[in-house]
Protein backbone atom coordinates (compact mmCIF):
# COMPACT_ATOMS: atom_id res chain seq x y z
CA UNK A 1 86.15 82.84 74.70
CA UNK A 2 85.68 86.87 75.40
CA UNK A 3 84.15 87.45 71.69
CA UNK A 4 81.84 84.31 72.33
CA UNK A 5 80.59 84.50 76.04
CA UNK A 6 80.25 88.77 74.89
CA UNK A 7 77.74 87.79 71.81
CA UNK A 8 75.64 85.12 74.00
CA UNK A 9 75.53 87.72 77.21
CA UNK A 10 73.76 89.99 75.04
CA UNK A 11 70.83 87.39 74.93
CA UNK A 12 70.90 86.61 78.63
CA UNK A 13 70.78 90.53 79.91
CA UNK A 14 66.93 90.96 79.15
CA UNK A 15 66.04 88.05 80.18
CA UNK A 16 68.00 87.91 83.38
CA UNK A 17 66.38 91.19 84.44
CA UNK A 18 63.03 89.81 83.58
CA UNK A 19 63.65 86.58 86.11
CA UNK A 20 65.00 88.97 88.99
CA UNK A 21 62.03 91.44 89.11
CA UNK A 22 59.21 89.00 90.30
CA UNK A 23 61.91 87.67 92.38
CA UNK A 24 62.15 90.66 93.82
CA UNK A 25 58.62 91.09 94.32
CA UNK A 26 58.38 88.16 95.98
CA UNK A 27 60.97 88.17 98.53
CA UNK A 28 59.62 92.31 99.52
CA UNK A 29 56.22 90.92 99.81
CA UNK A 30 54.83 91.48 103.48
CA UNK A 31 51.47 90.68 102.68
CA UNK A 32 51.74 87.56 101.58
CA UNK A 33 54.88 86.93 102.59
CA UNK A 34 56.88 82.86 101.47
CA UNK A 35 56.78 80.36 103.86
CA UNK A 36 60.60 80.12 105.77
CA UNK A 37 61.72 76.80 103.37
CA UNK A 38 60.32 78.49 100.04
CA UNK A 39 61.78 81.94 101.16
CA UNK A 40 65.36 79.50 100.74
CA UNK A 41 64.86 78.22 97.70
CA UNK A 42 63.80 82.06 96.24
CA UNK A 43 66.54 84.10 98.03
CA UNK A 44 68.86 80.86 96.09
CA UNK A 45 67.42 82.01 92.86
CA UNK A 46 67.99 85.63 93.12
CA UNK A 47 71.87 84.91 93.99
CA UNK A 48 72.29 82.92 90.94
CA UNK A 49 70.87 85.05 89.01
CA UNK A 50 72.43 88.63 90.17
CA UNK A 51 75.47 86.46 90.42
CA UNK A 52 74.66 85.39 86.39
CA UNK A 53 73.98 89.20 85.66
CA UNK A 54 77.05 90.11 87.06
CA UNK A 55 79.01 88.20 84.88
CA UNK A 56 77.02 89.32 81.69
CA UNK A 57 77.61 92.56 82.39
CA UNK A 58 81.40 92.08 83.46
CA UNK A 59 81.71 90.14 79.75
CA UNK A 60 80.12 93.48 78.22
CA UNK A 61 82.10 95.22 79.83
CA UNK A 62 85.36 93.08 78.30
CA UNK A 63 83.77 93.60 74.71
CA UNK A 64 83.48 97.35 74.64
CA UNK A 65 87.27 97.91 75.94
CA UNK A 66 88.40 95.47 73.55
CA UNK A 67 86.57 97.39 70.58
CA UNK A 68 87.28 100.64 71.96
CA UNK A 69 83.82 101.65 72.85
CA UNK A 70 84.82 102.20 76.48
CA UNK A 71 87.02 105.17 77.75
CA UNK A 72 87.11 106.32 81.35
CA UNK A 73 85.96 109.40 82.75
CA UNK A 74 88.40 110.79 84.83
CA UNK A 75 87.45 113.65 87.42
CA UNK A 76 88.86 115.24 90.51
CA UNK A 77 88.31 112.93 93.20
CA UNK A 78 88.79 112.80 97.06
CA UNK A 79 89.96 109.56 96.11
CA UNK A 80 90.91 109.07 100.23
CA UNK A 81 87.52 109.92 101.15
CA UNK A 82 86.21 107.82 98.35
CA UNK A 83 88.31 104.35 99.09
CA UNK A 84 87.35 104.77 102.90
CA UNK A 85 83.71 104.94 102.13
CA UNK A 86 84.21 101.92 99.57
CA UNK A 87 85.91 99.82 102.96
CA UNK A 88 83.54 100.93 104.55
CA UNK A 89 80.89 98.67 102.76
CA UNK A 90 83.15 95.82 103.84
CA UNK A 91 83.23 96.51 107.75
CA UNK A 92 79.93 94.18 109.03
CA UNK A 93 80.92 91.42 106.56
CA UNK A 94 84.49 91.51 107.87
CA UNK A 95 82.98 91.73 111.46
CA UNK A 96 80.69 88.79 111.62
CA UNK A 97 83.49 86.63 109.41
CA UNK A 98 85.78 87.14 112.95
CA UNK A 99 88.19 89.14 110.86
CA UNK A 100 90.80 91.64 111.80
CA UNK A 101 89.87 94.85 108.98
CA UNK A 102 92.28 97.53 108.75
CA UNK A 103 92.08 100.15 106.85
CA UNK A 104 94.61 103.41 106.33
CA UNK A 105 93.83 105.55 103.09
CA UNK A 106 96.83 107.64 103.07
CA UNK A 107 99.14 109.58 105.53
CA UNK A 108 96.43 112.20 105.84
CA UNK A 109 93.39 110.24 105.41
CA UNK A 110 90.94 108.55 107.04
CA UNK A 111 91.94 105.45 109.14
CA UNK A 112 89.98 103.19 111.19
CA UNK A 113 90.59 99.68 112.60
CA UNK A 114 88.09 96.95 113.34
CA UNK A 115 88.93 94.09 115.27
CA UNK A 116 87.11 90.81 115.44
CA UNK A 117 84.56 91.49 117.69
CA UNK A 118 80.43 91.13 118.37
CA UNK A 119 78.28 91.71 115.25
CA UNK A 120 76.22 93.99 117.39
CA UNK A 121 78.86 95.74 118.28
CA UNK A 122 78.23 99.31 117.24
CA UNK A 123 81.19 101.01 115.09
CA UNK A 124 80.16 104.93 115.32
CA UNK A 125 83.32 105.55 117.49
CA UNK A 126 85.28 105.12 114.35
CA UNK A 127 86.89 108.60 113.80
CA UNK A 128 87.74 109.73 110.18
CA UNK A 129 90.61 111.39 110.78
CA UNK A 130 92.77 112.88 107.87
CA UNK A 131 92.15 113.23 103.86
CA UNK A 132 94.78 114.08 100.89
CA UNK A 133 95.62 116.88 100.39
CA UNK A 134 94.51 116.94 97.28
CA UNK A 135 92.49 115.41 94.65
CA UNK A 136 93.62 112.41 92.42
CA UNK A 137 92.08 112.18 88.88
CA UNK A 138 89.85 108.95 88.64
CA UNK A 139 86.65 107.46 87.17
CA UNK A 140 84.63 106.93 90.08
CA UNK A 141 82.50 104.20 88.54
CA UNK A 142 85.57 102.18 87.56
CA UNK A 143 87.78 102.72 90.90
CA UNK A 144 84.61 101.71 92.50
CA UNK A 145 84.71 98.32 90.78
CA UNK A 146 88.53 97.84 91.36
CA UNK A 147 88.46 98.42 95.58
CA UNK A 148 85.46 95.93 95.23
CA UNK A 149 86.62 93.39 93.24
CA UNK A 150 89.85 92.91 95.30
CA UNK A 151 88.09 93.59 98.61
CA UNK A 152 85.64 90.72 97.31
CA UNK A 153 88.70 88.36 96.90
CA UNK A 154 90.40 89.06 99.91
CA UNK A 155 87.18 88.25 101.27
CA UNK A 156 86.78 85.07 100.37
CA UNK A 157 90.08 83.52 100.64
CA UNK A 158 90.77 85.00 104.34
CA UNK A 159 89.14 82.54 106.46
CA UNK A 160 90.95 83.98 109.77
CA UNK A 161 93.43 86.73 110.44
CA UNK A 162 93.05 90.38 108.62
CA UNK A 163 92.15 92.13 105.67
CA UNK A 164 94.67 95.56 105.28
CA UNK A 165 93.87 97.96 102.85
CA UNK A 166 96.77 101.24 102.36
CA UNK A 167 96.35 104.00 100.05
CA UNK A 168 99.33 106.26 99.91
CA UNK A 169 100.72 108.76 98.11
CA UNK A 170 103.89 107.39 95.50
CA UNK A 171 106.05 108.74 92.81
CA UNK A 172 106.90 106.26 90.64
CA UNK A 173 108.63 106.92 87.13
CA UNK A 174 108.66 110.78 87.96
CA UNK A 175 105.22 110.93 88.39
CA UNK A 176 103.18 111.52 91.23
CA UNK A 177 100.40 108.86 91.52
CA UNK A 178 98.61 107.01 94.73
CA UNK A 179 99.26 103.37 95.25
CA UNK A 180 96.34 100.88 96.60
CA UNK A 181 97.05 97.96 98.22
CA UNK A 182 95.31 95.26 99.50
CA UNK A 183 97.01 92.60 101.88
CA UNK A 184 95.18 89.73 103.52
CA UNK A 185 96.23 86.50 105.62
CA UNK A 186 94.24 84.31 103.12
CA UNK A 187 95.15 81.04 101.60
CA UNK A 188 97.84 82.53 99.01
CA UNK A 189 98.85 81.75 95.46
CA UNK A 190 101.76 79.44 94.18
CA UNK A 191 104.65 81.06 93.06
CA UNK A 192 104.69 79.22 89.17
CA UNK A 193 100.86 80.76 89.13
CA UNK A 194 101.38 84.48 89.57
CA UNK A 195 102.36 85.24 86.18
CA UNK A 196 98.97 83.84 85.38
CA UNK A 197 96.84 85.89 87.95
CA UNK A 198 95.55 88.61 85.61
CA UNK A 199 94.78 86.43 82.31
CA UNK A 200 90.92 85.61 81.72
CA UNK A 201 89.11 82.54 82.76
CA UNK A 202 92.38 81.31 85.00
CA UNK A 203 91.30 80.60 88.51
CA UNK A 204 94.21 78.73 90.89
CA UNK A 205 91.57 77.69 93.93
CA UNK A 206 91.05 74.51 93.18
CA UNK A 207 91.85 72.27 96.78
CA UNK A 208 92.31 75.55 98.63
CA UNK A 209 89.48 76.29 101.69
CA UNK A 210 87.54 79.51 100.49
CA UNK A 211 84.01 80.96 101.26
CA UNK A 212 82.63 80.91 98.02
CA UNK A 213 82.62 78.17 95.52
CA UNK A 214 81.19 80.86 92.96
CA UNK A 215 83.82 82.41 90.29
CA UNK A 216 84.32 82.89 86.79
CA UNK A 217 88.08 83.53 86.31
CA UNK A 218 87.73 87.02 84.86
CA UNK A 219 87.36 88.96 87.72
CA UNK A 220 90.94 89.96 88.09
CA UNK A 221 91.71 90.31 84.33
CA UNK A 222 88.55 92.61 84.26
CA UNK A 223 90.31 94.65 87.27
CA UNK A 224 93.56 94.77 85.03
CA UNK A 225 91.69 96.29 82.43
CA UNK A 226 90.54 99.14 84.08
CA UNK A 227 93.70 100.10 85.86
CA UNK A 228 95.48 100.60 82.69
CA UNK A 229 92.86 102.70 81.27
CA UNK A 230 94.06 104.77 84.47
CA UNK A 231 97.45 104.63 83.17
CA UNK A 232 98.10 102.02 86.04
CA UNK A 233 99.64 98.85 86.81
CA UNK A 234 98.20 95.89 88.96
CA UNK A 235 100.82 93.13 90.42
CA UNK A 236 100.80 90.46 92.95
């Protein structure tokens, strides 16, 4: 499925990009600016499609570490610092869903907590507190993708409750590493399907209440990927 969906993708990219630009355009018009029912229908369109591109590029992706092509490069990261700011992104969206976002990036890094409260609440009174202290070796690009991709699913299968996210420091095998985890209250996974979370194109939502119908079942396995090319391990 990876070799085929990789070889079509490469026909879709171009033209993809060439549908979203006058979309663009369209929707940043103030001149002439859509009428409130066709502005619907357009912002529709550009969701599909970055949603489409997405997963063209995320297949891409999948070919080049399967041929080798792709190697990470790893730098010395305030991979505390980083994470928070990654959360961060999160906070509104967790805000105006009425969730509970907590979010702790190590013993001595930044913490903040944000209840479920008014969307125009303002959250400047959130302190950053404490970093590591010191760097952790990373690709920033990639760890990017990996706190979004699980923030994204914790996301859309917490319909109430919270949303925790812990970065601490762990030593596991004799070596010194950091461990990320993400916890939420969501709708959970059957036991029998866990050994099946990371493999491509599986999804287990089917009947389960969710935000988002949208999904292509390669999300997680992408995620996998990329932590082992950190010398990691994912598990649920």
């Amino acid at each position: 499925k990876t070799v085929f969906f990789s070889n079509v993708s490469h026909e879709f990219r171009t033209p993809l990009s060439l549908i979203l630009s006058p979309i663009d355009d369209m929707l940043a018009d103030t001149l002439e600016p859509l009428p409130p029912n066709q502005r619907i229908r357009v912002e529709l369109i550009q969701r599909s499609s970055q949603r489409l591109l997405k997963l063209v590029n995320t297949l891409l992706d999948f070919s080049r570490i399967e041929a080798n092509r792709i190697s990470a490069t790893f730098q010395p990261v305030d991979v505390g610092q980083l994470t928070f700011d990654l959360c961060s992104c999160f906070r509104s969206t967790m805000v105006k869903a009425g969730l509970e976002f907590n979010v702790d990036t190590g013993t001595d890094t930044n913490t903040f907590e944000v209840k479920s409260i008014q969307s125009d609440e303002t959250l400047s009174d959130l302190e950053k507190e404490k970093r590591l202290s010191e760097q952790v070796f990373v690709d920033r690009e990639m760890w990017e993708k990996i706190v979004f991709n699980l923030l994204s699913n914790a996301y859309k299968f917490t319909l109430e409750g919270s949303v925790t996210v812990t970065l601490k420091k762990q030593l596991i095998d004799g070596v010194h590493c950091v461990q990320l985890i993400v916890k939420d209250t969501g709708v959970g996974i059957d036991k029998e399907d866990l050994l099946k979370l990371f493999q491509r194109f599986e999804r287990f939502s089917k009947g389960t209440k969710r935000r988002s119908v949208e999904g292509s079942g390669i999300g997680l396995s992408f995620i996998k990927e990329l932590v082992h090319l950190h010398g990691g391990k994912i598990y649920a």
